[in-house]
N, C-alpha and C. Protein backbone atom coordinates (compact mmCIF):
# COMPACT_ATOMS: atom_id res chain seq x y z
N UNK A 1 100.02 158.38 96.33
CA UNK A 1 100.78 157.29 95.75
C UNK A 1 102.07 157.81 95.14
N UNK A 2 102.04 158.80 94.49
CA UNK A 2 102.91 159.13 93.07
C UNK A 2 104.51 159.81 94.92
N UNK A 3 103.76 160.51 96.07
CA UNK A 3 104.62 161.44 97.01
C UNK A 3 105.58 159.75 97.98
N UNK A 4 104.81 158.83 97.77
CA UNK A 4 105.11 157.82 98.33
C UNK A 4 106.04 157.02 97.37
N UNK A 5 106.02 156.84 96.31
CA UNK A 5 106.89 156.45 94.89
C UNK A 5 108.39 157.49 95.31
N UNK A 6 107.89 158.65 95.31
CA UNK A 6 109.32 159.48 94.96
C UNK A 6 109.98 159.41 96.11
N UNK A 7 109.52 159.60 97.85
CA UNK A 7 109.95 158.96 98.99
C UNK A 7 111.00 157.95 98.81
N UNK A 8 110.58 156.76 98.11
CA UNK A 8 111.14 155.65 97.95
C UNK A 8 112.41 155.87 97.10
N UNK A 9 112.12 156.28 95.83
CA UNK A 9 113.29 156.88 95.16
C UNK A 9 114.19 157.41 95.73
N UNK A 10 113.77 158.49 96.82
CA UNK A 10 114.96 159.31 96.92
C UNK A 10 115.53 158.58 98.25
N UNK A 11 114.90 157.62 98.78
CA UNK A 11 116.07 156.96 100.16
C UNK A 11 116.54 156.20 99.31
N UNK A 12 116.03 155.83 97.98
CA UNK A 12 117.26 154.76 97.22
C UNK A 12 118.45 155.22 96.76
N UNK A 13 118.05 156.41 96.67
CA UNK A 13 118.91 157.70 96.00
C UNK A 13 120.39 157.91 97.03
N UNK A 14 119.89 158.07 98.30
CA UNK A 14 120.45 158.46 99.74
C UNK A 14 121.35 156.93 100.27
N UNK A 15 120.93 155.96 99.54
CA UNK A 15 121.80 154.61 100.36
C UNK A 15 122.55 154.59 99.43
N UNK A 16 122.90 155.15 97.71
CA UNK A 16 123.97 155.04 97.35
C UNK A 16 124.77 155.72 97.22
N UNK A 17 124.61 157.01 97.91
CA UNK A 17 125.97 157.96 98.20
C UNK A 17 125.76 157.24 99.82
N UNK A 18 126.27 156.79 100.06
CA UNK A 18 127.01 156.59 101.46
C UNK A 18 128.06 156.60 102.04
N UNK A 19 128.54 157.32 102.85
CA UNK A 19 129.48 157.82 103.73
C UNK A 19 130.21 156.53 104.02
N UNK A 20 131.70 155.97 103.73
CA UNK A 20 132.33 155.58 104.16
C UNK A 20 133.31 155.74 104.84
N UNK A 21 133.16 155.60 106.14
CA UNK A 21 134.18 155.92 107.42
C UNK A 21 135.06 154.92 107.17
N UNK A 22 136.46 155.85 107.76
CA UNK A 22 138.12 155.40 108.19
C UNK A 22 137.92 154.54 109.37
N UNK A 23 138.69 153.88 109.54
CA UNK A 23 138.89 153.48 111.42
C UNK A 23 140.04 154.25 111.37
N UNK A 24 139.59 154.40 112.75
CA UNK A 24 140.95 154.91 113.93
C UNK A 24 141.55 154.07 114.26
N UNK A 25 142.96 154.54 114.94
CA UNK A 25 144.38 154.19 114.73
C UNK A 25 143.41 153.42 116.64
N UNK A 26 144.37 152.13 116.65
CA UNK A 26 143.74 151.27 117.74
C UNK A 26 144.75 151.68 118.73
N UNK A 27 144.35 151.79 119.82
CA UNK A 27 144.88 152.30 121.16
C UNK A 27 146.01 151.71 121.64
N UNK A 28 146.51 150.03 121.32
CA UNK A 28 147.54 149.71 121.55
C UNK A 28 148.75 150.04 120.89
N UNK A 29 148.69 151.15 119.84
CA UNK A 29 149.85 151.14 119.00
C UNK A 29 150.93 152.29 120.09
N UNK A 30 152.15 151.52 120.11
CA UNK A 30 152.86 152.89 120.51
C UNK A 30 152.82 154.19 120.11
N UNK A 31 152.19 154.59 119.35
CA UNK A 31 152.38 155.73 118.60
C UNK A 31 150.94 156.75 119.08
N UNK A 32 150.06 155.70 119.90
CA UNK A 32 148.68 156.70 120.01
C UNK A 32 149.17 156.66 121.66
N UNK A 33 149.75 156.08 122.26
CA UNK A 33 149.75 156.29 123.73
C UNK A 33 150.25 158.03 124.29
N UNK A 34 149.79 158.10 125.37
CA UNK A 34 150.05 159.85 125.88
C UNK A 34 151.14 159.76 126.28
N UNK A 35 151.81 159.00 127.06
CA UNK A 35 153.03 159.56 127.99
C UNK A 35 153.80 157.47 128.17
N UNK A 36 154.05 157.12 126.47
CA UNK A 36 154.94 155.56 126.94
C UNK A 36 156.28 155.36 127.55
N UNK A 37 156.91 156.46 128.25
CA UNK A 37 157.62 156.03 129.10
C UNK A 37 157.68 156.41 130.86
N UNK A 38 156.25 156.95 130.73
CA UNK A 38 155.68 157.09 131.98
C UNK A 38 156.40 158.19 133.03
N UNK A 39 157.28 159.21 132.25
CA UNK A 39 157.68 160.42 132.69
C UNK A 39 156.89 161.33 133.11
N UNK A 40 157.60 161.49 134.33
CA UNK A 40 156.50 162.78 135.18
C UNK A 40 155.26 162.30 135.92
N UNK A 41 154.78 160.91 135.65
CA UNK A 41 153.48 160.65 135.94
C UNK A 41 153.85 159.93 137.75
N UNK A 42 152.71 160.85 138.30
CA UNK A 42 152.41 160.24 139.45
C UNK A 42 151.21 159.13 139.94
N UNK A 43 151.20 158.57 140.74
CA UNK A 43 149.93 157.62 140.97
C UNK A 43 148.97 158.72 141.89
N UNK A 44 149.32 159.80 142.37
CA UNK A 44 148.02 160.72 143.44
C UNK A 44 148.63 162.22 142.82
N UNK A 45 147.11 163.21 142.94
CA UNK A 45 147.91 164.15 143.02
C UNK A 45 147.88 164.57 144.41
N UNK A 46 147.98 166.10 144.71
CA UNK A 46 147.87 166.94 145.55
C UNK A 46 146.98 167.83 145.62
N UNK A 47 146.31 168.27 146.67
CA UNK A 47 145.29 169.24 146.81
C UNK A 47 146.31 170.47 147.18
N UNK A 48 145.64 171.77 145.67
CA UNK A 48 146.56 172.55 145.71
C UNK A 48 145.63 174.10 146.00
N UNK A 49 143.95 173.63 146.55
CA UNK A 49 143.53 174.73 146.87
C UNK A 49 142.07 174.42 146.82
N UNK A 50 141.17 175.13 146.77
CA UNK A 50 139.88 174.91 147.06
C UNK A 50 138.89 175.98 146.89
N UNK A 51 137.92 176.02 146.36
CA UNK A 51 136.93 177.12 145.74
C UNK A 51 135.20 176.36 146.12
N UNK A 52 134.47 177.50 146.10
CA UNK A 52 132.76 177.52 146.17
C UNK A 52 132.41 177.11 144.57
N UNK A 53 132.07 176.24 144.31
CA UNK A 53 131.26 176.45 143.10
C UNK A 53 129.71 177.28 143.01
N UNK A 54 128.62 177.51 142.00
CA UNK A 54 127.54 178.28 142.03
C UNK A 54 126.88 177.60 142.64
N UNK A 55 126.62 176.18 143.29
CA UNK A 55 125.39 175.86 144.43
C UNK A 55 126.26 176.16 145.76
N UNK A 56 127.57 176.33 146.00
CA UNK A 56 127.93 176.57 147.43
C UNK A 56 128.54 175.33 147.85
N UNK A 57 128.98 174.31 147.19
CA UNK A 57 129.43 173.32 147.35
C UNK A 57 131.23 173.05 146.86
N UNK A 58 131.87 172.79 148.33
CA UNK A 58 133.39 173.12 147.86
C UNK A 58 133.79 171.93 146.71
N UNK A 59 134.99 172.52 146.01
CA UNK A 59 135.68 171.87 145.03
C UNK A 59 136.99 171.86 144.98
N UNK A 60 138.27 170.86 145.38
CA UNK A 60 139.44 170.83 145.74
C UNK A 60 139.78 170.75 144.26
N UNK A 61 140.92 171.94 144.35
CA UNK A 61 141.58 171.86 142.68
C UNK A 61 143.11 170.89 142.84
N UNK A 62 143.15 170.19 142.07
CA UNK A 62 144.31 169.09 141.80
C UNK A 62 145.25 169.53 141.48
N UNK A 63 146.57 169.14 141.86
CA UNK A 63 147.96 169.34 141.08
C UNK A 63 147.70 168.68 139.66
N UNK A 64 147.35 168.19 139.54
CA UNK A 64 147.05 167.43 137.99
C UNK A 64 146.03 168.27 137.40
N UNK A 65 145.28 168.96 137.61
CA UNK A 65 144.98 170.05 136.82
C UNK A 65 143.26 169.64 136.81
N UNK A 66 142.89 168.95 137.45
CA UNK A 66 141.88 168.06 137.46
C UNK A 66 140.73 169.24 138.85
N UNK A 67 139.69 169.24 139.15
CA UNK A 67 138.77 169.24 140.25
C UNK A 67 138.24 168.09 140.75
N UNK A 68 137.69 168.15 142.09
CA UNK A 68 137.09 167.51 142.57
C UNK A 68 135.86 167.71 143.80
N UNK A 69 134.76 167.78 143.58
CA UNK A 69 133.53 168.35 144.40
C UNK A 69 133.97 167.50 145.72
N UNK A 70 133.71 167.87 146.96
CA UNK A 70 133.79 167.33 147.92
C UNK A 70 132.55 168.31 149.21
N UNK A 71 131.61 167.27 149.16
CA UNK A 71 130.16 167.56 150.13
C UNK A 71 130.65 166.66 151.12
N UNK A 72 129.86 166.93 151.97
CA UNK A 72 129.09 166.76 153.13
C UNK A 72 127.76 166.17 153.41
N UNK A 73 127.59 165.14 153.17
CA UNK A 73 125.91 164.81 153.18
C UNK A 73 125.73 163.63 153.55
N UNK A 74 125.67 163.93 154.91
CA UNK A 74 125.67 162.79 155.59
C UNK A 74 124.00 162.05 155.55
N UNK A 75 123.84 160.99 155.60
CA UNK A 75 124.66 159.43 155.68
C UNK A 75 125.61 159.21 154.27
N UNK A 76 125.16 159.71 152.96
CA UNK A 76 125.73 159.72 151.77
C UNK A 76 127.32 159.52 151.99
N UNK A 77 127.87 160.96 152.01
CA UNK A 77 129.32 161.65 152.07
C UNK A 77 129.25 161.77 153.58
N UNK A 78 130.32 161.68 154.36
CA UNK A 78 130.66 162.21 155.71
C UNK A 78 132.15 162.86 155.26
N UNK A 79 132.16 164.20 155.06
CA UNK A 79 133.84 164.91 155.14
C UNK A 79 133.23 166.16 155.82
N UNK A 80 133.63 165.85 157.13
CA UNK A 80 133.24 167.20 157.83
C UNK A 80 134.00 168.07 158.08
N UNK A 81 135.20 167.36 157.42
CA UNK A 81 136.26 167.99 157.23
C UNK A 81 136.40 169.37 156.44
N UNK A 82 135.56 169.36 155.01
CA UNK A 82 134.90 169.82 154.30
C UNK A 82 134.47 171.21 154.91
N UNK A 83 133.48 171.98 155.78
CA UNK A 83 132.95 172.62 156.04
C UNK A 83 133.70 173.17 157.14
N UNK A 84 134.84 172.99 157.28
CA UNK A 84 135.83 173.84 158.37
C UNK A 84 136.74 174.12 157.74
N UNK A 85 136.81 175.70 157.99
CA UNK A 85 138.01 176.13 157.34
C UNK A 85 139.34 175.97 157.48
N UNK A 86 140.32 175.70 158.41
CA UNK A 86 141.17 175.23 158.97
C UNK A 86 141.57 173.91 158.95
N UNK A 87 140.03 172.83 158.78
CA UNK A 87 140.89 171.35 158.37
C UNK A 87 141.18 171.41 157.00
N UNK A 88 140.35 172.32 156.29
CA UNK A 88 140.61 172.84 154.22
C UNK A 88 141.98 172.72 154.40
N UNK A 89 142.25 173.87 154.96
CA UNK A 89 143.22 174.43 155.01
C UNK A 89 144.74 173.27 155.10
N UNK A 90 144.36 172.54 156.00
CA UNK A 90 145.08 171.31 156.67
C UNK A 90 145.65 169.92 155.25
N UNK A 91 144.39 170.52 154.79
CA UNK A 91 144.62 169.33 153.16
C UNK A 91 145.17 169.97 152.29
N UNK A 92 145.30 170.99 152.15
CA UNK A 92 146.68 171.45 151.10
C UNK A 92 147.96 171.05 151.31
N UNK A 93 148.21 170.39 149.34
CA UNK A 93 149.50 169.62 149.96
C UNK A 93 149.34 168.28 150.05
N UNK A 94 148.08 167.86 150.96
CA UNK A 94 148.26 166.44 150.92
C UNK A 94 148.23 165.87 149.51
N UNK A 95 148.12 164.26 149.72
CA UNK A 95 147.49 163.42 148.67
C UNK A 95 146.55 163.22 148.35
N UNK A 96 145.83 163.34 147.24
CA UNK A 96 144.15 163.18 146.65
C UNK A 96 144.45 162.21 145.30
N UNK A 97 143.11 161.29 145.69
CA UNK A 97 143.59 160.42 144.40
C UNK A 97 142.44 160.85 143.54
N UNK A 98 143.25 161.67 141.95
CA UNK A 98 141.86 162.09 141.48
C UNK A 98 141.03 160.58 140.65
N UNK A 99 139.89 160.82 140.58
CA UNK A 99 139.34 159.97 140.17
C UNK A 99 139.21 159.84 138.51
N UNK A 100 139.33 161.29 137.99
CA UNK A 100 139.58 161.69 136.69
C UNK A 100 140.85 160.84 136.18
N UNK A 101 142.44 160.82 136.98
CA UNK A 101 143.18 160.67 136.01
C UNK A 101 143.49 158.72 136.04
N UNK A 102 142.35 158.43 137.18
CA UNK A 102 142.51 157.03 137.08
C UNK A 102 141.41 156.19 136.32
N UNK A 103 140.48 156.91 136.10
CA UNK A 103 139.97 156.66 134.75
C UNK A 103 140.90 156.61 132.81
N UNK A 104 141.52 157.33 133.22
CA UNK A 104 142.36 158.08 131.62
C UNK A 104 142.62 156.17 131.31
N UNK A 105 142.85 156.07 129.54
CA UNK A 105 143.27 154.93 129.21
C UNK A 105 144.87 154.59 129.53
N UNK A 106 145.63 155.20 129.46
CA UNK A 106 146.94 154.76 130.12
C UNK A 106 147.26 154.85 131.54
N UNK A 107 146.36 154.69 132.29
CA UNK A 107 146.70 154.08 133.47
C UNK A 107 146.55 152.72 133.71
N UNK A 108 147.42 152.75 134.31
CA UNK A 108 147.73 150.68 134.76
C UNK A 108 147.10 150.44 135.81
N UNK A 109 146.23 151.17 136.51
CA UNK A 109 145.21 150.86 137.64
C UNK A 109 144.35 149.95 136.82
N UNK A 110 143.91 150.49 135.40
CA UNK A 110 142.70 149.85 135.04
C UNK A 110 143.03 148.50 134.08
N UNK A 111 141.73 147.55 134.36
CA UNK A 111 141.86 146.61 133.66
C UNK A 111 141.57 146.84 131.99
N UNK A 112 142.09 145.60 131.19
CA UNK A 112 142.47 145.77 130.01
C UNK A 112 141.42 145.27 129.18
């Protein structure tokens, strides 16, 4: 009784120091946006090279600084492109739309 009494006490104890949190600065303010006059920014990047990760599965590195896994697993994925060295080779340079930077909050792809 008496371990169940002091229990009680001390969460009464614990709800009146309570932590009062700030808000954060809200996302529409000009002042929190990354890049508001949209300098430098492209809508795709470029595939600027390509590496094995530790299961053996390639990963195209982005001009935007971004990765991207790209399998083979068919019916899933079909890039059979993927597993020849020479069509790899063939995608450097091109356009890749990363999926990373069209997620980010200041892109205008996404809805509001």
């Amino acid at each position: 009784m008496e371990t169940a009494l002091l229990a009680a006490i001390g969460m009464g104890r614990d709800l009146l120091h309570k932590n009062e949190e700030r808000t954060s600065l809200n996302k529409d303010l000009p002042e929190s946006e990354q890049n508001p006059d949209r300098r430098g920014q492209s809508s795709d990047s470029t595939v600027v090279g390509f590496h094995q990760d530790a299961h053996g599965h390639w990963v195209a590195a982005l001009s935007c600084g971004h990765t991207q896994h790209l399998r083979h697993q068919p019916p899933w994925q079909s890039r059979a492109w993927v597993v020849d060295p020479a069509q790899r080779l063939a995608k450097i340079g091109q356009p890749f739309a990363c999926g990373w930077c069209a997620q980010r909050p200041d892109n205008d792809t996404l809805g509001s």
